[in-house]
Protein backbone atom coordinates (compact mmCIF):
# COMPACT_ATOMS: atom_id res chain seq x y z
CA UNK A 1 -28.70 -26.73 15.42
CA UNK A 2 -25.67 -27.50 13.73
CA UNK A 3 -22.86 -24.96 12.30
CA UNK A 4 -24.36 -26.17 8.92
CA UNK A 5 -28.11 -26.11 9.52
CA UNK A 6 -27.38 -22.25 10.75
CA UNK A 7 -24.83 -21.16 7.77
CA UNK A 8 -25.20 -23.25 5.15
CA UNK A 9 -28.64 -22.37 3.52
CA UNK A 10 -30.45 -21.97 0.11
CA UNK A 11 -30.39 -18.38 1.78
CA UNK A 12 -26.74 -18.12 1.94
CA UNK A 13 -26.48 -19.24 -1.87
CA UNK A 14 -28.56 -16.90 -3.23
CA UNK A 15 -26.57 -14.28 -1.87
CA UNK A 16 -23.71 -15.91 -3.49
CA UNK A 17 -25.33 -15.53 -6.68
CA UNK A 18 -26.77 -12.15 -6.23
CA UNK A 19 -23.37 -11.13 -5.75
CA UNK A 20 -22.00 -12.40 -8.52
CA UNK A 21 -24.87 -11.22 -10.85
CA UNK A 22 -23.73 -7.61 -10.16
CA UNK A 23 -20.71 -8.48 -12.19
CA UNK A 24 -22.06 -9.39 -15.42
CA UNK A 25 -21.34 -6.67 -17.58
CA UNK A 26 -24.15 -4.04 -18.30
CA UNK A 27 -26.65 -3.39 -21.12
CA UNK A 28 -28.37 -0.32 -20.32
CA UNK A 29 -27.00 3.07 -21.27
CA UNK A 30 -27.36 5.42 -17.88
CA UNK A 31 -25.53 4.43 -14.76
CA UNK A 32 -26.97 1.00 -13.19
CA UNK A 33 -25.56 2.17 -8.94
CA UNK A 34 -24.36 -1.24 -8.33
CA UNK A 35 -22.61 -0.44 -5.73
CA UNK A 36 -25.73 0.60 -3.80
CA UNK A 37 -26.94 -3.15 -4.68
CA UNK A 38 -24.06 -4.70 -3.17
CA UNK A 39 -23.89 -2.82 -0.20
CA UNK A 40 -27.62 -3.40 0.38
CA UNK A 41 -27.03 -7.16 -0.08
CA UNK A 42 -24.29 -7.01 2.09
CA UNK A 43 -25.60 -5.28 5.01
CA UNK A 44 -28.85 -8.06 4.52
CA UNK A 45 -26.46 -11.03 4.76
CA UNK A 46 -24.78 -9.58 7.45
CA UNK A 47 -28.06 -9.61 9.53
CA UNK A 48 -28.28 -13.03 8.24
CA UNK A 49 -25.25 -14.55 9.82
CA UNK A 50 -26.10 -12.60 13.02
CA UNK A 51 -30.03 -14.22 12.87
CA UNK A 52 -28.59 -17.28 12.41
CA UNK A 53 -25.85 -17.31 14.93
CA UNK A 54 -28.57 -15.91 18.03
CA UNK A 55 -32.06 -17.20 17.25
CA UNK A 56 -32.57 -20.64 18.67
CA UNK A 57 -36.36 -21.75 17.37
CA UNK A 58 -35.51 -23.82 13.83
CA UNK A 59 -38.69 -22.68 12.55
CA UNK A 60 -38.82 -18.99 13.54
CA UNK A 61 -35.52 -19.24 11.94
CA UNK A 62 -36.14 -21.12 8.74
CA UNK A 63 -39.24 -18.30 8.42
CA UNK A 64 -36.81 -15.30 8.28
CA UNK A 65 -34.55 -17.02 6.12
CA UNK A 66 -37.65 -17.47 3.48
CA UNK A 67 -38.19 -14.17 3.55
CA UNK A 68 -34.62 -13.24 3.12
CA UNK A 69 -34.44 -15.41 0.42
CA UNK A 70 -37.31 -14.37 -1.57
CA UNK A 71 -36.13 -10.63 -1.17
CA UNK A 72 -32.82 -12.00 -2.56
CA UNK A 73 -34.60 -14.38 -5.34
CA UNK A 74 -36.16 -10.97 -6.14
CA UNK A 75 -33.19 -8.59 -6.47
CA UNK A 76 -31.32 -11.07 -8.85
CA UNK A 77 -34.27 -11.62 -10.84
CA UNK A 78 -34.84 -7.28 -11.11
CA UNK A 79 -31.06 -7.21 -11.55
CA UNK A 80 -31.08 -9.09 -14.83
CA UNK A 81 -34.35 -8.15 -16.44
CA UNK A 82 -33.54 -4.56 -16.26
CA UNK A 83 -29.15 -4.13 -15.73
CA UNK A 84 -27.97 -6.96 -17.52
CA UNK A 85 -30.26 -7.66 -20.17
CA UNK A 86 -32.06 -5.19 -20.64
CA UNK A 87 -35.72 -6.89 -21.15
CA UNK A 88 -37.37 -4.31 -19.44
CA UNK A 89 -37.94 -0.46 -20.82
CA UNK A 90 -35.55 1.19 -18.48
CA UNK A 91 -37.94 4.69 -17.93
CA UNK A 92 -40.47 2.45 -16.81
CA UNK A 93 -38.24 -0.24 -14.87
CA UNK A 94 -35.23 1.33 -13.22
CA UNK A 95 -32.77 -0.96 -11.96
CA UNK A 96 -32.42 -1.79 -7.96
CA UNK A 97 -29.36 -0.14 -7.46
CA UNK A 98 -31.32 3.08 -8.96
CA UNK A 99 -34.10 2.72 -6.76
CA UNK A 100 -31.99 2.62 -3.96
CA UNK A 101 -29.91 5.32 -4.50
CA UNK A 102 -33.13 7.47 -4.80
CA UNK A 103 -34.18 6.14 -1.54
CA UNK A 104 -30.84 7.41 0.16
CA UNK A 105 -31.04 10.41 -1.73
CA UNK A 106 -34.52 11.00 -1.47
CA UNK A 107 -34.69 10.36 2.38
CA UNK A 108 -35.87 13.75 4.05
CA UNK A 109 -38.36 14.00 1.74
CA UNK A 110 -39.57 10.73 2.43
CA UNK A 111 -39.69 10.86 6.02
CA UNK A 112 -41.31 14.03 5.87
CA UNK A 113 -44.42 12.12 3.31
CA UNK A 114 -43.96 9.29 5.77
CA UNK A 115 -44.57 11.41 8.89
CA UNK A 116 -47.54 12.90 7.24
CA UNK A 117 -49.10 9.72 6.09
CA UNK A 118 -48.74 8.68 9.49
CA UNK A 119 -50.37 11.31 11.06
CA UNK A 120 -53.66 10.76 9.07
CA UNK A 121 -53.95 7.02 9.80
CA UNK A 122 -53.35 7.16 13.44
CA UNK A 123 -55.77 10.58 13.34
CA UNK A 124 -58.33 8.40 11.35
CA UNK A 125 -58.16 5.29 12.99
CA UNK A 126 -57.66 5.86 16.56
CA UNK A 127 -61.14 8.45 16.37
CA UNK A 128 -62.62 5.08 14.56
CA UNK A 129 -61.53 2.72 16.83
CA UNK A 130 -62.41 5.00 19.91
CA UNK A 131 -66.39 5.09 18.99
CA UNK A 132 -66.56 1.73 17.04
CA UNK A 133 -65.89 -0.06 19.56
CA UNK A 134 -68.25 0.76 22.53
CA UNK A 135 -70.88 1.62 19.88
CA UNK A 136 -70.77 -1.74 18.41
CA UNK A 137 -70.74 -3.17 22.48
CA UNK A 138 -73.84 -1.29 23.15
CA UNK A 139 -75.67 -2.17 20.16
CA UNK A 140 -74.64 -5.70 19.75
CA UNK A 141 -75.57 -6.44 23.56
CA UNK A 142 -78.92 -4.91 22.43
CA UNK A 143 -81.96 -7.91 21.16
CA UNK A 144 -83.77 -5.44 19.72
CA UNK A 145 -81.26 -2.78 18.02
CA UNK A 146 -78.19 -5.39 17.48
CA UNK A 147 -79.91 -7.99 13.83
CA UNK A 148 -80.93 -4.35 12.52
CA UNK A 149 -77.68 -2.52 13.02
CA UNK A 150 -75.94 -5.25 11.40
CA UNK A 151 -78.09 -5.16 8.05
CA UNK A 152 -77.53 -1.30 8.40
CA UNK A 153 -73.84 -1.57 8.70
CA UNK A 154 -73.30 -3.94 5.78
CA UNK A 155 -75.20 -1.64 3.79
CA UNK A 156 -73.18 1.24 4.52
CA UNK A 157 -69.41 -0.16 5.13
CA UNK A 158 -70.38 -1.59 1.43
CA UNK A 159 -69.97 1.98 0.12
CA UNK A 160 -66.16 2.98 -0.44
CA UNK A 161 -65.41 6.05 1.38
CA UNK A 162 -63.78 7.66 -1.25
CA UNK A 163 -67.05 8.72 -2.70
CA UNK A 164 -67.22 11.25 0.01
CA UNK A 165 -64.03 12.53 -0.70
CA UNK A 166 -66.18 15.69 -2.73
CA UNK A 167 -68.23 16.03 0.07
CA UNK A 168 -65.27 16.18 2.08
CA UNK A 169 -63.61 18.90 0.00
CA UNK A 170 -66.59 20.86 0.17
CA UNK A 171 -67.54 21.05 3.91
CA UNK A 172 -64.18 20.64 5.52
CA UNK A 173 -61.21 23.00 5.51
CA UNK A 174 -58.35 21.43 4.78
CA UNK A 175 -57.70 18.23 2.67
CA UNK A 176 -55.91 16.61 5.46
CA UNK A 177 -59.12 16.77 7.72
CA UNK A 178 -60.62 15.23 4.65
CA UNK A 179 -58.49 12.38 4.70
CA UNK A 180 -58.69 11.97 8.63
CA UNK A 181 -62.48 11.63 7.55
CA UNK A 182 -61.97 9.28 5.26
CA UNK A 183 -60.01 6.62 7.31
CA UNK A 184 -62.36 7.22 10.07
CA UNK A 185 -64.62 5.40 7.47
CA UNK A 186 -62.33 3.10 6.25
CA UNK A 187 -61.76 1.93 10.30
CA UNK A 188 -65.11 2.46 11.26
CA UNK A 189 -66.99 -0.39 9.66
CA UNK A 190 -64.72 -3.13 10.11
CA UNK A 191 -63.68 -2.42 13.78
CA UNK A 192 -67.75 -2.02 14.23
CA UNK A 193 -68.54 -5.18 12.70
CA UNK A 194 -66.40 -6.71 14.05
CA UNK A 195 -66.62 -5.77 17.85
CA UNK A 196 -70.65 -6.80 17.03
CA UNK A 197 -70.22 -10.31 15.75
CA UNK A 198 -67.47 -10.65 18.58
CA UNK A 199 -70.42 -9.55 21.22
CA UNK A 200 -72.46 -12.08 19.74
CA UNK A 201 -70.57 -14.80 19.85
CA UNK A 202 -70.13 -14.95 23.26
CA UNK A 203 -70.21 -17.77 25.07
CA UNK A 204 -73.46 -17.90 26.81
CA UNK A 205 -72.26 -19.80 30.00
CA UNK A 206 -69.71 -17.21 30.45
CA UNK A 207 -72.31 -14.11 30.62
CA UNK A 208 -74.85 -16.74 32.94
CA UNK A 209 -71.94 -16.71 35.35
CA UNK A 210 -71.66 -12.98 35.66
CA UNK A 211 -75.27 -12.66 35.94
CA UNK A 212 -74.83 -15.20 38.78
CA UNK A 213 -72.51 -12.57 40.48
CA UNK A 214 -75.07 -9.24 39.71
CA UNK A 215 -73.05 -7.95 37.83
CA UNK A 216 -74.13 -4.37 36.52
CA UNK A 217 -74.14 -3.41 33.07
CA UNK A 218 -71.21 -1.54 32.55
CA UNK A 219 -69.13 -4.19 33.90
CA UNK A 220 -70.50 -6.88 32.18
CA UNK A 221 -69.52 -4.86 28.75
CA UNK A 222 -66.45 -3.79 29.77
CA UNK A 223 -65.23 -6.50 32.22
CA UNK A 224 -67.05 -9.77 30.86
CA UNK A 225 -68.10 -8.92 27.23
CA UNK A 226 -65.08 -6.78 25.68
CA UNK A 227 -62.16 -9.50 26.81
CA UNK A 228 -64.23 -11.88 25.23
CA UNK A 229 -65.07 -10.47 22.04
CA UNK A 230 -61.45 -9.01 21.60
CA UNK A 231 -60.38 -11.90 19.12
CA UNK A 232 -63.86 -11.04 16.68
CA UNK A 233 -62.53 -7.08 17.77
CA UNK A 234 -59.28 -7.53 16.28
CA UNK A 235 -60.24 -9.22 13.43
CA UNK A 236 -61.86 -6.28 12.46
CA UNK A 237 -59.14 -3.63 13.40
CA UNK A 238 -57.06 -5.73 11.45
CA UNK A 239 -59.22 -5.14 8.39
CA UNK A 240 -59.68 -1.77 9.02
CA UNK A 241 -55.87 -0.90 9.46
CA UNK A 242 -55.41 -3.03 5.74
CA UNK A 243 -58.29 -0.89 3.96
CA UNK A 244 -57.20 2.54 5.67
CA UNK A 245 -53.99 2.23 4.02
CA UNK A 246 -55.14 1.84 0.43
CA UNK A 247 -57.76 4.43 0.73
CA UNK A 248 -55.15 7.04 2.38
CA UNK A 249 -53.12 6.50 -0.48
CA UNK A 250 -55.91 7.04 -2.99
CA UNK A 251 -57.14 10.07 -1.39
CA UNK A 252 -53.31 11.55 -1.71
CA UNK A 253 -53.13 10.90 -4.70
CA UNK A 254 -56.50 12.87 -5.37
CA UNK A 255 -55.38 15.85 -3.93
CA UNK A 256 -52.70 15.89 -1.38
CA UNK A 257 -49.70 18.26 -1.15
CA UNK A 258 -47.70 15.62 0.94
CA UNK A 259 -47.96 11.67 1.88
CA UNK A 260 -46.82 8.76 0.57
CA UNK A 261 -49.68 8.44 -1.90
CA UNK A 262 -49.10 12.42 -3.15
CA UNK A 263 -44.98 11.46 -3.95
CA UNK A 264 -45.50 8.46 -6.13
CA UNK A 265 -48.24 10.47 -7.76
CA UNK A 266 -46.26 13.07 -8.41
CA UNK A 267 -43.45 11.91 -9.43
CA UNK A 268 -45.08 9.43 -11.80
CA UNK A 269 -46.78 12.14 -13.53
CA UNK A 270 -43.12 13.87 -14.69
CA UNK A 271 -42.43 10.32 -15.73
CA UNK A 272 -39.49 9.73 -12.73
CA UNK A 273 -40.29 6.24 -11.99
CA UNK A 274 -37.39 5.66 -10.28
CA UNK A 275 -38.93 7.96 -7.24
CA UNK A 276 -42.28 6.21 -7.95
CA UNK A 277 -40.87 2.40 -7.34
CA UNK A 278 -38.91 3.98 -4.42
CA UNK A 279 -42.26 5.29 -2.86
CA UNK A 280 -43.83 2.38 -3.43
CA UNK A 281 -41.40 0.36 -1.32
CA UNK A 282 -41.75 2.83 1.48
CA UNK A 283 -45.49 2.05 1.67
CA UNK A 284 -44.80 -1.63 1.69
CA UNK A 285 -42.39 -1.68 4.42
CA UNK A 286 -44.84 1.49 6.18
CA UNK A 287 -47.79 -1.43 6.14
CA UNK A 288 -45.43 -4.10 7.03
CA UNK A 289 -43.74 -2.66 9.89
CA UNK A 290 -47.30 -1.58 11.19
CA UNK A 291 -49.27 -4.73 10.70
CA UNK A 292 -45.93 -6.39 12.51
CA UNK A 293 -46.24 -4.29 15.47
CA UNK A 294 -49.86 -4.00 15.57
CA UNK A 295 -49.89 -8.24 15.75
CA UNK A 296 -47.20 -7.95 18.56
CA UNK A 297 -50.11 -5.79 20.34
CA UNK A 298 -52.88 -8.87 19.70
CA UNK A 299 -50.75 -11.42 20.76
CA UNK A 300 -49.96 -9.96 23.96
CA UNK A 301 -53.34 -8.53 24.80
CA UNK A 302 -54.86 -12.23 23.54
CA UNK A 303 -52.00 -13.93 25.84
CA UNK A 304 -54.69 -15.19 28.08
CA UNK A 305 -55.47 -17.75 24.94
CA UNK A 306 -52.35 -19.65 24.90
């Protein structure tokens, strides 16, 4: 690629003009923390000209610099709805450079509600993941038990777990074990319908050539059926991860002392919306960053694919 191709982007422009944006002269009354803006735009452009300077595939690189530029697009349009025109009702719409501020500010206590938050899903979802799976193998290599359990499981995965949130409360101790309970129900269904239809679908000249070999059972599960399904598998992990996440938050904001979903709700209710957008964002990048590396882990356990 060219010196132009690299630097000279719609990318590149926008930051141009979110830059000069932060000049325009303010309409709001409290302080607007431009600098933080400008800093944070800086340190983004930054990674920018490094990105573009290192990464060699055009279209991994024109990706990034989409997403760069709708994060930019973003910031200029926030910038002048709430800073510099003041469209917005500033309680309820902080400006970015306020949001960020509170992030920096805000940090330990973040991490700390991050940390938690953590803990649950990976609590929840590894326990769902860790019986789904060789449940749903069993059953779905089953001709008798495998059409019924799948009529039973889309009756049940239909009901959102958070109903048994009060049943939760009421037979287990603490209100974190309740909301380990609750993403093991979140994961559980997916992952489980998934691994079945994966099982399934199975090509049948693939599990005629292990029988060819005699084969016992427990290899042709776990050697011959479970490779084979794992595309159907993570399908349904994938869908499991998405739904654990908004049902974690729900629950903590139910009745949580900590988590991500307990410091936007509380927050919100003393009317500091600047901490609420800021926990917000944290959950975005939280689901981003694990979706990211959870795909990392399918493509590499799928490589055989390619």
């Amino acid at each position: 690629m060219t010196l132009k191709q690299r630097y000279l982007r719609v990318t590149n422009l926008l930051f141009v003009i979110l830059m000069a944006v932060q000049f325009l002269p303010d309409r709001i009354v409290d302080e607007s923390k431009t600098a933080y803006i400008l800093w944070f735009a800086s340190g983004i452009e930054l990674i920018v000209l490094t990105v573009s300077a290192l990464l060699k595939n055009p279209h991994k690189l024109s990706l990034f610099l989409d997403i760069i530029g709708f994060i930019f697009v973003t910031l200029i349009l926030w910038t002048l709805a709430t800073t510099k025109l003041n469209l917005l009702k500033e309680s309820l719409f902080p400006p970015p450079g306020r949001v960020l501020y509170q992030l920096i500010a805000d940090m330990d206590k973040i991490l700390v509600n991050t940390l938690s938050s953590l803990g649950i899903i990976i609590q929840g979802y590894l326990i769902a993941a860790a019986t789904s799976i060789p449940m749903g193998l069993f059953i779905g290599w089953s001709a008798r038990f495998g059409t019924a359990a799948a009529y039973i499981s889309k009756f049940l995965s239909a009901i959102p777990p958070i109903v048994y949130i009060p049943y939760g409360i009421a037979l287990l101790p603490t209100f974190q074990s309740v909301s380990v309970f609750v993403i093991f129900l979140a994961a559980f269904w997916p992952i489980f319908a998934g691994t079945m239809s994966g099982v399934l679908h199975v090509d049948k000249k693939v599990i005629d050539s292990a029988k060819v070999l005699h084969v016992n059972r427990f290899t042709m599960l776990f050697s011959v059926i479970l490779p084979a399904a794992l595309p159907q598998i993570f399908i349904g992990c994938n869908q499991g991860l998405t739904v654990s996440f908004v049902l974690l938050t729900s629950a903590e904001m139910i009745g949580a002392s900590d988590g991500l979903g307990y410091y936007v709700k509380n927050y919100s209710d003393f009317g500091d919306y600047t901490r609420a957008i800021a926990g917000i964002f944290v959950i975005g990048m939280v689901v981003v960053a694990i979706s990211f590396l959870f795909n990392k882990l399918q493509q590499y356990l799928l490589r055989w694919q390619r």
